[in-house]
N, C-alpha and C. Protein backbone atom coordinates (compact mmCIF):
# COMPACT_ATOMS: atom_id res chain seq x y z
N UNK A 1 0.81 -1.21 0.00
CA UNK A 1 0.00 0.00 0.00
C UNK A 1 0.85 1.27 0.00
N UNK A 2 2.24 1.30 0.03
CA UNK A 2 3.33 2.13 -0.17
C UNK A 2 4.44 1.93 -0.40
N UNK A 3 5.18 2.66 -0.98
CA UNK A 3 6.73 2.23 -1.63
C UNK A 3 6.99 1.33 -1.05
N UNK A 4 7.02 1.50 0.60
CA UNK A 4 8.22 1.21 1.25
C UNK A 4 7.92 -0.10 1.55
N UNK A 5 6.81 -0.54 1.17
CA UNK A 5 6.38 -1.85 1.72
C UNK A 5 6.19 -1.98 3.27
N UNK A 6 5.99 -0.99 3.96
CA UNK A 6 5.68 -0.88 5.24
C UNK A 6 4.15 -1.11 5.88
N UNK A 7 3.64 -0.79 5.10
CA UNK A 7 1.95 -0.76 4.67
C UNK A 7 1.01 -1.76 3.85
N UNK A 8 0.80 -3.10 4.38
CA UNK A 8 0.16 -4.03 3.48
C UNK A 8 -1.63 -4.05 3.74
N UNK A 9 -1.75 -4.34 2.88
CA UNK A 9 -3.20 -5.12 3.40
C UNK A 9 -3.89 -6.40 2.14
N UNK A 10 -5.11 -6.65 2.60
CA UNK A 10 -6.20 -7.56 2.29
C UNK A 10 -7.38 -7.40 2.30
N UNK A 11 -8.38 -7.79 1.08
CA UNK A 11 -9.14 -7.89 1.14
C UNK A 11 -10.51 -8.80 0.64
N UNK A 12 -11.10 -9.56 1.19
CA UNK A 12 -11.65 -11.04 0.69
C UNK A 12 -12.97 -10.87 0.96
N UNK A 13 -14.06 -10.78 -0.22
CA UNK A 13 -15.21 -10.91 -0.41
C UNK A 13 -16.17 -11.52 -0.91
N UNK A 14 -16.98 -12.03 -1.09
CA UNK A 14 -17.71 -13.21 -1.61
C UNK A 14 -19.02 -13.41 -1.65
N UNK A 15 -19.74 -13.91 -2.07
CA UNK A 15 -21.56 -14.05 -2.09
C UNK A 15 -21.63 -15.44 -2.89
N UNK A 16 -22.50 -16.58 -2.12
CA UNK A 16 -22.95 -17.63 -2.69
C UNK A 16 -24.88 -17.57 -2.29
N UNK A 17 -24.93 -18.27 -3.09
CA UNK A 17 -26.23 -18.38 -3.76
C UNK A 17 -26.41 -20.02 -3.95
N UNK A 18 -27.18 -20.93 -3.33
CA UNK A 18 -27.38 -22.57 -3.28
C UNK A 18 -28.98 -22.99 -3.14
N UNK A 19 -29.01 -23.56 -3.95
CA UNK A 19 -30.25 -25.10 -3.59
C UNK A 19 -29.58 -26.69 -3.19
N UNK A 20 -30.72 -27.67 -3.20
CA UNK A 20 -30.18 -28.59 -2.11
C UNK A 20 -30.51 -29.47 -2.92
N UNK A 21 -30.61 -30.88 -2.59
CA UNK A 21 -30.97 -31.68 -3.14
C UNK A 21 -32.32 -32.21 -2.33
N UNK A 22 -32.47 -31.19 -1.30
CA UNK A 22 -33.83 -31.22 -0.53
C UNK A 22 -35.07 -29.59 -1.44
N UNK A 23 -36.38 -30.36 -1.65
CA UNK A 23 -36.94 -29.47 -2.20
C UNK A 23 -37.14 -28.52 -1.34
N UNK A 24 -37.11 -27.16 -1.75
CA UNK A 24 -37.67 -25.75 -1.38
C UNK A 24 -36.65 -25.40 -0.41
N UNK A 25 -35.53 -26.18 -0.42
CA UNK A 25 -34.27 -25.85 0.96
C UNK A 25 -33.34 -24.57 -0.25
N UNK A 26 -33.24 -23.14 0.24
CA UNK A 26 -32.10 -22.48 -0.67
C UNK A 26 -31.69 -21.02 0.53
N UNK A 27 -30.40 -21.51 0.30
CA UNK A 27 -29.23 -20.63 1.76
C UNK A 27 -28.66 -19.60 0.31
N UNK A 28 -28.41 -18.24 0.81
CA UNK A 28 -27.42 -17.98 0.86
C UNK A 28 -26.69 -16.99 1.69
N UNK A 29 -25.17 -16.58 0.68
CA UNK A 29 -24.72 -15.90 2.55
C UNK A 29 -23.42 -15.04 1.82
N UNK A 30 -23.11 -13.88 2.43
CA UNK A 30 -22.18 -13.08 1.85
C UNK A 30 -21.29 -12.68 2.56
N UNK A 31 -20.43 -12.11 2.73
CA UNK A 31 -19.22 -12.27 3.61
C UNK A 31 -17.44 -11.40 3.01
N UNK A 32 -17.23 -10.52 4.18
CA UNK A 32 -16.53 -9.95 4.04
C UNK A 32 -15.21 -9.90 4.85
N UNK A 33 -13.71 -9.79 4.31
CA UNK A 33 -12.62 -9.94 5.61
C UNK A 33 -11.77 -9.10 5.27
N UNK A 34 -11.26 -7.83 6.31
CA UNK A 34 -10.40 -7.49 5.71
C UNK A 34 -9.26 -7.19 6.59
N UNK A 35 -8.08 -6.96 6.07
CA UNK A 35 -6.89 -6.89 6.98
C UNK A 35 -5.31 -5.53 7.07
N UNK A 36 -5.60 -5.10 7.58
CA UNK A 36 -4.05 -4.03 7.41
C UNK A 36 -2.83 -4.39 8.27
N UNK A 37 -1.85 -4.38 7.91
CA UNK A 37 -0.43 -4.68 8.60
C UNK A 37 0.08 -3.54 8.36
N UNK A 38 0.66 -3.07 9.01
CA UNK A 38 1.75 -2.14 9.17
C UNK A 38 3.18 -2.09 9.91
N UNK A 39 4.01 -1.52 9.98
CA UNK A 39 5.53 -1.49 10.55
C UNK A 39 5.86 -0.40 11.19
N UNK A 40 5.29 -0.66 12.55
CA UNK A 40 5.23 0.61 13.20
C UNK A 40 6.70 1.45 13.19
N UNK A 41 7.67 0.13 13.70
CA UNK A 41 8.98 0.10 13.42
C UNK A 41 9.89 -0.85 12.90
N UNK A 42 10.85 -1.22 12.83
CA UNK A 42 11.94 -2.11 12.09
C UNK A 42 11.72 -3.63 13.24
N UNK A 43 11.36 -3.54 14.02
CA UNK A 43 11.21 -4.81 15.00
C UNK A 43 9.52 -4.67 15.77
N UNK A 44 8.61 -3.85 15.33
CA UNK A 44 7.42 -3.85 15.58
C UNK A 44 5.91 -3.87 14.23
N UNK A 45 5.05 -4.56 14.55
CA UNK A 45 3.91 -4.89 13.56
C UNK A 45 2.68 -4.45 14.13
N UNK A 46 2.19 -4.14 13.37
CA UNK A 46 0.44 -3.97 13.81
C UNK A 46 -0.74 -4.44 12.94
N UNK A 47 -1.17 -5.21 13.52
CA UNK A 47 -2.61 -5.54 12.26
C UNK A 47 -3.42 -5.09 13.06
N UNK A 48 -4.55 -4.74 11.58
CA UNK A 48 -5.93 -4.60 12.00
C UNK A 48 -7.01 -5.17 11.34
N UNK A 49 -7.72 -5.83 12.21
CA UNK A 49 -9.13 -6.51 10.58
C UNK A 49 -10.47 -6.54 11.00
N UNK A 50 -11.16 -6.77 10.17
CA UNK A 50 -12.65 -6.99 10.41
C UNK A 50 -13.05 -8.30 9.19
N UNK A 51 -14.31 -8.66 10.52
CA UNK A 51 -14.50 -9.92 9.32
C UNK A 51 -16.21 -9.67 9.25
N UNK A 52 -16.55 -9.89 8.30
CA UNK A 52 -18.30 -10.22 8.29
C UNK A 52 -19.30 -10.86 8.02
N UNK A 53 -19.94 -11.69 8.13
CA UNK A 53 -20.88 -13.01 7.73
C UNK A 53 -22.00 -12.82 7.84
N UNK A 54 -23.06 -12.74 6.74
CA UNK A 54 -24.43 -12.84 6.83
C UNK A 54 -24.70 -13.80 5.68
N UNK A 55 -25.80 -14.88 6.69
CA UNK A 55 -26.44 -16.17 6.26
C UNK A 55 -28.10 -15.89 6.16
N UNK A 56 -28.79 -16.41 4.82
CA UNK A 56 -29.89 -16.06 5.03
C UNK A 56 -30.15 -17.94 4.48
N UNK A 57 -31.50 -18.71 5.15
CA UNK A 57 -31.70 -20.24 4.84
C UNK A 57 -32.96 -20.12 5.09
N UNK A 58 -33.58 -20.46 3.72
CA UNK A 58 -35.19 -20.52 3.88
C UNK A 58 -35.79 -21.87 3.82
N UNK A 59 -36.72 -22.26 4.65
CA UNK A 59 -36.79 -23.53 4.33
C UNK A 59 -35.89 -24.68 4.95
N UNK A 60 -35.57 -24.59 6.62
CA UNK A 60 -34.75 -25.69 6.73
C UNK A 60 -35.18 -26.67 7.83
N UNK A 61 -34.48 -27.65 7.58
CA UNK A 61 -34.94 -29.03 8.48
C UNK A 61 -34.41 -28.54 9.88
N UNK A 62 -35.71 -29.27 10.85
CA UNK A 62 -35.37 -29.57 11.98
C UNK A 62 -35.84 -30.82 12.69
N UNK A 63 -34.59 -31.92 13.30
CA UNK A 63 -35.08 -33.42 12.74
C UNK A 63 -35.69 -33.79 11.20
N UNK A 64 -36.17 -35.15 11.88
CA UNK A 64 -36.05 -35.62 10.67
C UNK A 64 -37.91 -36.32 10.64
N UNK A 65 -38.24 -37.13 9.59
CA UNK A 65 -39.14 -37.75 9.08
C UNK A 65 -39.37 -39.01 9.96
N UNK A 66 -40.54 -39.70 10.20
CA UNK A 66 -41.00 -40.57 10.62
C UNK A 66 -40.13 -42.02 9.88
N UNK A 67 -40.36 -43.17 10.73
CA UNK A 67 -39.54 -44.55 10.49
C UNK A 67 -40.87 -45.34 9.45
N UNK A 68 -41.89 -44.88 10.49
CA UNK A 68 -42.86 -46.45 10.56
C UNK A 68 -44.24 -45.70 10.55
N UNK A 69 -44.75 -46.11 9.98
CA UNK A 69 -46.65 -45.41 9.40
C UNK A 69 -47.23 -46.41 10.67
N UNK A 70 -48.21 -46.19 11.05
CA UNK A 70 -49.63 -46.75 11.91
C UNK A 70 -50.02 -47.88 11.58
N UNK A 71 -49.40 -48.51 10.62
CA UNK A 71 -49.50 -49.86 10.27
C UNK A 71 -48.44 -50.97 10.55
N UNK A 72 -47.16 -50.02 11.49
CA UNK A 72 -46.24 -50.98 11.37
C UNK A 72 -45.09 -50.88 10.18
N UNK A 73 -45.08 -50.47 8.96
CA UNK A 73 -44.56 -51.16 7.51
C UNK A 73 -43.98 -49.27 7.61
N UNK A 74 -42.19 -49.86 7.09
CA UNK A 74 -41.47 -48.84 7.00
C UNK A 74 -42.11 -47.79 5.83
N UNK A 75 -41.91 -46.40 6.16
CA UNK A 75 -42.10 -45.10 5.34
C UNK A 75 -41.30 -45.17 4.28
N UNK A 76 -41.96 -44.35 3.66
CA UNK A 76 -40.96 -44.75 1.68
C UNK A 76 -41.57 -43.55 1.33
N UNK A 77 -40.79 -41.91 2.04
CA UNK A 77 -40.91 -40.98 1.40
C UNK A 77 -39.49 -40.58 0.25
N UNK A 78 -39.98 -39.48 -0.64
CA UNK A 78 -38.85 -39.38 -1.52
C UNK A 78 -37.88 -38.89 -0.86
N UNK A 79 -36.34 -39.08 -1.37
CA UNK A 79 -34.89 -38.68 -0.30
C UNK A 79 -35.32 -37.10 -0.54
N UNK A 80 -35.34 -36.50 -1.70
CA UNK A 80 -35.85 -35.25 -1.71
C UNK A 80 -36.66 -34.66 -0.64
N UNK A 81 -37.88 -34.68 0.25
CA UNK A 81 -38.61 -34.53 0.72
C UNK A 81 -38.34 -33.96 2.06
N UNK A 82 -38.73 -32.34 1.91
CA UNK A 82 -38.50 -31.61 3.00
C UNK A 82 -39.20 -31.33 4.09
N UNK A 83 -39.13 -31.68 5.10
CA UNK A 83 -40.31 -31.42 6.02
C UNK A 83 -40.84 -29.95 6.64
N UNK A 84 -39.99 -28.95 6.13
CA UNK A 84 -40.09 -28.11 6.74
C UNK A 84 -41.24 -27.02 6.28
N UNK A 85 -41.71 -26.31 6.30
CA UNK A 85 -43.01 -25.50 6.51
C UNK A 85 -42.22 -24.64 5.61
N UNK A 86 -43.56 -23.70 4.76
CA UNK A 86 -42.93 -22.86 3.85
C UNK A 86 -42.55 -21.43 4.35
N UNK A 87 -43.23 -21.52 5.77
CA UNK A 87 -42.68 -20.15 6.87
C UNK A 87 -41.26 -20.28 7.50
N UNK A 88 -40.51 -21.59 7.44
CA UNK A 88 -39.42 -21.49 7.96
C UNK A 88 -38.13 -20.69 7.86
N UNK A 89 -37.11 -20.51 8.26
CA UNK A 89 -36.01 -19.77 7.99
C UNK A 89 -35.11 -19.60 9.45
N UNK A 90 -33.76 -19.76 8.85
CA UNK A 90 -32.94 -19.31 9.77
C UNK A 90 -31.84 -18.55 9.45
N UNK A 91 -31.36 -16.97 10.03
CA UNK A 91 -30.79 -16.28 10.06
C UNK A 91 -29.46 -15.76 10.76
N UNK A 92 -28.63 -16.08 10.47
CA UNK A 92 -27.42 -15.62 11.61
C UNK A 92 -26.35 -14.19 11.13
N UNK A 93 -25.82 -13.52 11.78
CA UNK A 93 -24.83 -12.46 11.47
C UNK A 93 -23.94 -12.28 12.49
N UNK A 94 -22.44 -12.16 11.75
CA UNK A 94 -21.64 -12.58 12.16
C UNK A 94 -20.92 -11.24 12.04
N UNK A 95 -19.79 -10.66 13.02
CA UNK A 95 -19.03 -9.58 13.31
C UNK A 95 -18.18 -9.56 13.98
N UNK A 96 -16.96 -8.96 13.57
CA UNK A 96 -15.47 -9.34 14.18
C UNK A 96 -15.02 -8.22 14.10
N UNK A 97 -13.95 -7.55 15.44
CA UNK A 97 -12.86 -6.45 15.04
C UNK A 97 -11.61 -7.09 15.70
N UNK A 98 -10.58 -7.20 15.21
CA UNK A 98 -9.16 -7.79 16.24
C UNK A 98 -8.01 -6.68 15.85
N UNK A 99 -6.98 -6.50 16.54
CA UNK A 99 -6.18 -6.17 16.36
C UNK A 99 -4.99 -6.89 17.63
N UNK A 100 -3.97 -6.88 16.47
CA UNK A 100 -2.76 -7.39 16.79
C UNK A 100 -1.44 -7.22 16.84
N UNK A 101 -0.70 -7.05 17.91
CA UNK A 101 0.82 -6.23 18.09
C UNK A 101 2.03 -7.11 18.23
N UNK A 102 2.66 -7.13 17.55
CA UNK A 102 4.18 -8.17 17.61
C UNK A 102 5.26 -7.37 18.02
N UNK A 103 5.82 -6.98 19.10
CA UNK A 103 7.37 -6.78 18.81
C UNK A 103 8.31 -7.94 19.25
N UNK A 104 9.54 -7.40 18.65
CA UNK A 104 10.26 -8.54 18.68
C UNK A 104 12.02 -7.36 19.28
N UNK A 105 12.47 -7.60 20.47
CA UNK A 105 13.27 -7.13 21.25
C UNK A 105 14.68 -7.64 20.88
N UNK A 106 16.12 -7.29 20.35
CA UNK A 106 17.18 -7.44 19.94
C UNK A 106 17.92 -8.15 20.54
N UNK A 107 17.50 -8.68 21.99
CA UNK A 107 17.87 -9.63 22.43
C UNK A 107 17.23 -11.31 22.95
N UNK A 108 16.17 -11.41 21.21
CA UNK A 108 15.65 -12.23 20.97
C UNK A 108 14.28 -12.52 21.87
N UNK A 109 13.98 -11.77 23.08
CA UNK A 109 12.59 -11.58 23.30
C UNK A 109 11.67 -11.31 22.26
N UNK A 110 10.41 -12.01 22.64
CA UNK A 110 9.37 -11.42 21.44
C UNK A 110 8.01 -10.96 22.26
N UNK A 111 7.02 -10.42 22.28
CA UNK A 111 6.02 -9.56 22.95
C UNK A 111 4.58 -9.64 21.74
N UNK A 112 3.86 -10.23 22.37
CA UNK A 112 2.56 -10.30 21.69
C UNK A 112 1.06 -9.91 22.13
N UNK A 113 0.69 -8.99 21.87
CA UNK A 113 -0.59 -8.83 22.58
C UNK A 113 -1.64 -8.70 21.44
N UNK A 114 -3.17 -9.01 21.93
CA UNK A 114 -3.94 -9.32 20.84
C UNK A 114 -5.15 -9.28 21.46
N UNK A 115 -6.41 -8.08 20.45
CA UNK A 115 -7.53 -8.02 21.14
C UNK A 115 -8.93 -7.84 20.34
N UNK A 116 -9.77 -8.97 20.64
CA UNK A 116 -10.51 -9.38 20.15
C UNK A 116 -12.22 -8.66 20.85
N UNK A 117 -13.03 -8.49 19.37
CA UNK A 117 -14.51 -7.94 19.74
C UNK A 117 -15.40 -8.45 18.61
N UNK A 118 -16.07 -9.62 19.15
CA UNK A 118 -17.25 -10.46 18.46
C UNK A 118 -18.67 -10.31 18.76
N UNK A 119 -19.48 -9.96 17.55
CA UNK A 119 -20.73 -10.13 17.92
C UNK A 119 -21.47 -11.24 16.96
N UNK A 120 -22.20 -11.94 17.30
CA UNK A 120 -22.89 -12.96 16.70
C UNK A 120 -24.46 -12.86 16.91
N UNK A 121 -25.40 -12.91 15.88
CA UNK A 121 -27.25 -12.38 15.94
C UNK A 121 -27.47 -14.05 15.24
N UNK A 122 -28.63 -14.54 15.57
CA UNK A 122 -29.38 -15.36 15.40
C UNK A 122 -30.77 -15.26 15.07
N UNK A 123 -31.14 -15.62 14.14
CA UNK A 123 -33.09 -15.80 14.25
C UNK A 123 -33.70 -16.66 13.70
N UNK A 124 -34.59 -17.19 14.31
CA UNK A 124 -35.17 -18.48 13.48
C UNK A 124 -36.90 -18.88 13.50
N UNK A 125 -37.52 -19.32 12.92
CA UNK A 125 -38.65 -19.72 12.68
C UNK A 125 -38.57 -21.26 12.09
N UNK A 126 -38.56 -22.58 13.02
CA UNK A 126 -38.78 -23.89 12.65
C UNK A 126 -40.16 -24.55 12.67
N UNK A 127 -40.00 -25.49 12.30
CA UNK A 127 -40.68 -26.83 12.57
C UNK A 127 -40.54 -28.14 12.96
N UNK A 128 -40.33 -28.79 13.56
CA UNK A 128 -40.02 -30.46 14.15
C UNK A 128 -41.12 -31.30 13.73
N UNK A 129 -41.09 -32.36 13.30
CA UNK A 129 -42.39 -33.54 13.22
C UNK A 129 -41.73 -34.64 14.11
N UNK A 130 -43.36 -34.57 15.51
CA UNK A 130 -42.83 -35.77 16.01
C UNK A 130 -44.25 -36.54 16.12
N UNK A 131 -43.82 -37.23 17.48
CA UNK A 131 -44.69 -38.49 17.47
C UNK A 131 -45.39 -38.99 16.72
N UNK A 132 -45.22 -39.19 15.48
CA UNK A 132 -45.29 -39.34 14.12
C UNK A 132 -45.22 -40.86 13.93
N UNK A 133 -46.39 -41.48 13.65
CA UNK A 133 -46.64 -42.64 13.14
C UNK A 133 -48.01 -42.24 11.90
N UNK A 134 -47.80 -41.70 11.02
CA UNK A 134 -48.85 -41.42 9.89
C UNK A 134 -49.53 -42.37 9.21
N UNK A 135 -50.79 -42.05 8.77
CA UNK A 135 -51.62 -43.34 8.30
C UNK A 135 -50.89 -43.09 6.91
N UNK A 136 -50.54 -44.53 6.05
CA UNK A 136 -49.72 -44.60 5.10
C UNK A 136 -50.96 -44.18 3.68
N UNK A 137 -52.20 -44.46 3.77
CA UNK A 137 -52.94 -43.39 3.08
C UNK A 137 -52.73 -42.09 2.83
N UNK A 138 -53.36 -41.65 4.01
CA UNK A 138 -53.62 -40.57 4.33
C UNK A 138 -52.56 -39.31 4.40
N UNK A 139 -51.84 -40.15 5.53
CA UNK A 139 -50.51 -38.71 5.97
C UNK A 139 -50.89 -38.42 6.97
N UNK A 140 -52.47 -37.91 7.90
CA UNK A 140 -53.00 -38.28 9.28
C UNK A 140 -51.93 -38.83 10.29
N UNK A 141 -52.24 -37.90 11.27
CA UNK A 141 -51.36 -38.34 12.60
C UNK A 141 -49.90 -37.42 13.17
N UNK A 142 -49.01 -37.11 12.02
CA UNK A 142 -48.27 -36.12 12.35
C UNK A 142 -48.89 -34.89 13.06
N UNK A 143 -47.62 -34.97 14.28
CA UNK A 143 -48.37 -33.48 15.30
C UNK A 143 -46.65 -32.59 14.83
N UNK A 144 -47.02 -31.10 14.61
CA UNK A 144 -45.73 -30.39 14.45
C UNK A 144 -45.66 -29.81 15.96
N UNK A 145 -44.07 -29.16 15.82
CA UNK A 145 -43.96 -28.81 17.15
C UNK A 145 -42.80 -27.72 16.63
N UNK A 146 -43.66 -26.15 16.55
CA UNK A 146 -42.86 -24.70 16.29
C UNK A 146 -41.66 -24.55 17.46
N UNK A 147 -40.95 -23.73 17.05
CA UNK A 147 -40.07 -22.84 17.61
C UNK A 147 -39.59 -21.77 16.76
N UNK A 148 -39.52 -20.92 17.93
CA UNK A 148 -39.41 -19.24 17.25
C UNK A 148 -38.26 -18.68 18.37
N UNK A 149 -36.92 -18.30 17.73
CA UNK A 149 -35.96 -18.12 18.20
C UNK A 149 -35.30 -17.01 17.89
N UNK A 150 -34.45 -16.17 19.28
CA UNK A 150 -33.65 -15.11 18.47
C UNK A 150 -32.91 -14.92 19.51
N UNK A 151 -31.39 -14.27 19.46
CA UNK A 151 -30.29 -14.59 20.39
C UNK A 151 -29.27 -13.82 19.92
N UNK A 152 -28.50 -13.53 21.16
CA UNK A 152 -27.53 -11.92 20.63
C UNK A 152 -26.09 -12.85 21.49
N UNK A 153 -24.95 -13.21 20.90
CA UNK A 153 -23.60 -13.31 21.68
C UNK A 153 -23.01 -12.54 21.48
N UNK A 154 -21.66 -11.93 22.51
CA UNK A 154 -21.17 -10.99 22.18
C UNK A 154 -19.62 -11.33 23.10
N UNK A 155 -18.58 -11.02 22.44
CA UNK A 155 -17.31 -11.67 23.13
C UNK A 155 -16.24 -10.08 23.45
N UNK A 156 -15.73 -10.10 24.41
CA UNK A 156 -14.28 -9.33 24.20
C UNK A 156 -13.65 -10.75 24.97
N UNK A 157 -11.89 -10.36 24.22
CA UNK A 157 -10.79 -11.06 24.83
C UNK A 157 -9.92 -10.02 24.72
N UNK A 158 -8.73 -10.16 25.64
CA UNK A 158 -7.69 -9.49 25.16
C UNK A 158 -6.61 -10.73 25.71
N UNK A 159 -5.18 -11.15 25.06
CA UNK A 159 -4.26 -11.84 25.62
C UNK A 159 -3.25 -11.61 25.21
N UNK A 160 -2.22 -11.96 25.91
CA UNK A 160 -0.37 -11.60 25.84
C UNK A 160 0.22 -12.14 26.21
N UNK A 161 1.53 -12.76 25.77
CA UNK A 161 2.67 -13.07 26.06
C UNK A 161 4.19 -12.45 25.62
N UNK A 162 4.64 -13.38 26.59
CA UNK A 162 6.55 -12.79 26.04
C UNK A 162 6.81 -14.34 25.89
N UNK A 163 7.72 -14.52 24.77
CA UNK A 163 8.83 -15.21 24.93
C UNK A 163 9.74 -15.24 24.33
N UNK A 164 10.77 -16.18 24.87
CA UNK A 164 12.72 -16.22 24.51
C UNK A 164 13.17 -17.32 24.61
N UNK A 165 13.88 -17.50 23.54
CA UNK A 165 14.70 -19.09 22.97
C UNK A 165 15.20 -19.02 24.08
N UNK A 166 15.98 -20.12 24.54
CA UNK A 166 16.53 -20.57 25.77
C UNK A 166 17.12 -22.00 25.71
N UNK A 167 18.59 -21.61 25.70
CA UNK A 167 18.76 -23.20 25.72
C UNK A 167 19.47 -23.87 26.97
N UNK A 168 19.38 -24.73 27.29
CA UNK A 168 19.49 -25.61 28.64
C UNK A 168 19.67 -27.09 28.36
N UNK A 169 21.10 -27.59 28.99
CA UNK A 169 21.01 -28.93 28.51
C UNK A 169 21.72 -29.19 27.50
N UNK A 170 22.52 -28.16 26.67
CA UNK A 170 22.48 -28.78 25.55
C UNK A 170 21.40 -28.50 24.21
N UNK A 171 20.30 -28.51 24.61
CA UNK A 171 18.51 -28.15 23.95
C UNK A 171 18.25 -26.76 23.66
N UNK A 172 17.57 -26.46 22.64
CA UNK A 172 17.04 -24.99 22.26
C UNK A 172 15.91 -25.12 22.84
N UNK A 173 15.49 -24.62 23.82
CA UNK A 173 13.65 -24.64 24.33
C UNK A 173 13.35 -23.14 24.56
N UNK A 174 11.81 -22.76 24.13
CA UNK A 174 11.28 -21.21 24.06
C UNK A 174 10.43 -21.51 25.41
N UNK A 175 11.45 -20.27 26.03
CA UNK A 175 10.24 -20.14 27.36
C UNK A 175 8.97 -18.60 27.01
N UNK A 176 8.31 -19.05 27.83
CA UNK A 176 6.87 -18.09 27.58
C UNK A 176 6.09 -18.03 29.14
N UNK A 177 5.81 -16.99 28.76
CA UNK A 177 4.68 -16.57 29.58
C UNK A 177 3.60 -15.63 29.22
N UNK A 178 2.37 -15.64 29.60
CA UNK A 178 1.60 -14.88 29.40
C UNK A 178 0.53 -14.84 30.26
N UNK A 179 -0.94 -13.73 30.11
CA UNK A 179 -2.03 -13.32 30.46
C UNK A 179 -3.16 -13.65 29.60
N UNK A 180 -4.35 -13.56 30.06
CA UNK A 180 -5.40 -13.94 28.74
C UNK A 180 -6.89 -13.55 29.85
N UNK A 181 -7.30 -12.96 28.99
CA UNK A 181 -9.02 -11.94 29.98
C UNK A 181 -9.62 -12.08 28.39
N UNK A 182 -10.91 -12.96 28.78
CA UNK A 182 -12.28 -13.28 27.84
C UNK A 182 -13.78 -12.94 28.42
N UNK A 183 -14.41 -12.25 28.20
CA UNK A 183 -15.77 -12.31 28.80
C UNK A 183 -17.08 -12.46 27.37
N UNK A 184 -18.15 -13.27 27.93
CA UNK A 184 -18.70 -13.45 27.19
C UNK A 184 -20.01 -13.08 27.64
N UNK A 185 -21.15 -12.71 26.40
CA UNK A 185 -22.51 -12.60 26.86
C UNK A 185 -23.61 -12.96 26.21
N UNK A 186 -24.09 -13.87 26.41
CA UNK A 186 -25.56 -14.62 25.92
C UNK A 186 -26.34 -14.42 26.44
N UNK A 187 -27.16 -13.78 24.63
CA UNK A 187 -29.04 -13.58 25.52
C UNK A 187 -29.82 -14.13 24.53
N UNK A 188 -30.84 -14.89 24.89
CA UNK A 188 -31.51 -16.08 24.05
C UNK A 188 -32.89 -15.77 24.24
N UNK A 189 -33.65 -15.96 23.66
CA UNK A 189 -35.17 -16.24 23.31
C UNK A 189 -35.95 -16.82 23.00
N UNK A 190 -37.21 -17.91 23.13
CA UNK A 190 -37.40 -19.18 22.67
C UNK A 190 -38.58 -19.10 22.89
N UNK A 191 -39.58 -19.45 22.20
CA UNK A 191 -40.68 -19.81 21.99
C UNK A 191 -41.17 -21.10 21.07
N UNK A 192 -41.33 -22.00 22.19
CA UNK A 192 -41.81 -23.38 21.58
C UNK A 192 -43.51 -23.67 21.47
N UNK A 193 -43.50 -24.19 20.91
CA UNK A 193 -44.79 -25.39 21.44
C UNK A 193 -45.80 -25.86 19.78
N UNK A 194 -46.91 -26.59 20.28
CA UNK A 194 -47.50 -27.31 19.08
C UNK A 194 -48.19 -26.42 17.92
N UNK A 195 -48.24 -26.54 17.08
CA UNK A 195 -48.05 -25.62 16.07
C UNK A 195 -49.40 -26.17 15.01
N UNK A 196 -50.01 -25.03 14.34
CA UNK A 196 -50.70 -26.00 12.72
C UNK A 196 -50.43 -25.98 11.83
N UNK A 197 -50.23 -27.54 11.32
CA UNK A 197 -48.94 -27.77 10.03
C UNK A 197 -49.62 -26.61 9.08
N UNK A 198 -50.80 -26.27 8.96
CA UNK A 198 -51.06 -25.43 8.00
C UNK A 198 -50.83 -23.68 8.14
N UNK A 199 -50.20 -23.53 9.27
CA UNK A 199 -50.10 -21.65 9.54
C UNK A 199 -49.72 -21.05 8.61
């Protein structure tokens, strides 16, 4: 990013777009990362980055399909065959900032500190099929069972060490030491219960 080569960076972006080999199942999700290095000095580094993830999935399974119909005699639905409701969907977003410091001391000490800020969003609208023994006519008998979900995580860390080659014995061994502080916070939301396959 300048003559001197003191100044680098990165940058990685992307968008996919998918269907399944399950009917009416189609995700997609776009996503961004990017990164700066710099040279603060001749024996010091600095990065900085951000990363970003958003998933959108319409249409997805939760569990699976019945074994055995009300008659006893195994189910013989198509492998295709999605159980999920045409209201379904699940949503997540993803968010990162880090930055990171290297020096490295002339008498082969090295110094690392590094600090991290994550947020992660969730949302969802499912369906489950259980106690599910269906009349092999009909289809009769499946009971669904909703959930409606949404949820916020959120992280700081910060951590550091030193270390220095060291040899003893005869042996090259790197001694180290360091610190490390993480706190985390989850908040969740949930709404279950029996549902009509037709909502």
């Amino acid at each position: 990013m300048n003559s001197e080569g003191s100044l680098r960076g990165r940058v990685v972006t992307g968008y996919q777009d998918q269907d399944s080999w399950l009917d009416r199942y189609h995700k997609n999700k776009k996503f961004l990362y990017g990164v700066v290095d710099a040279d603060i000095t001749a024996n010091t580094i600095l990065s900085l980055g951000y990363d970003y993830e958003k998933a959108d999935t319409r249409d997805p399974t939760w569990g699976g399909l019945p074994d055995f119909y009300s008659n006893g005699s195994l189910t013989h639905y198509n492998r295709s065959l999605n159980s999920a409701a045409d209201w379904t969907y699940y949503h997540t977003e993803i968010q990162k900032v880090y930055a990171d410091l290297v020096h490295n001391f002339d008498n082969g000490w090295s110094f690392h500190v590094n600090g991290t800020y994550a947020k992660n969003t969730f949302s969802d609208k499912l369906l489950n099929l259980y106690s599910a023994f269906p009349d092999e006519s009909t289809g009769e008998g499946v009971t669904g069972y909703g959930s409606l979900d949404r949820g916020k995580r959120e992280l700081t860390s910060v951590d550091g060490y030193a270390s220095e080659p060291v040899e003893l014995l005869g042996r090259q061994h790197q001694l180290m030491a360091g610190l490390s502080y993480s706190r985390q916070h989850n908040q969740t939301y949930s709404q279950d219960g029996v549902t009509d396959l037709d909502e």
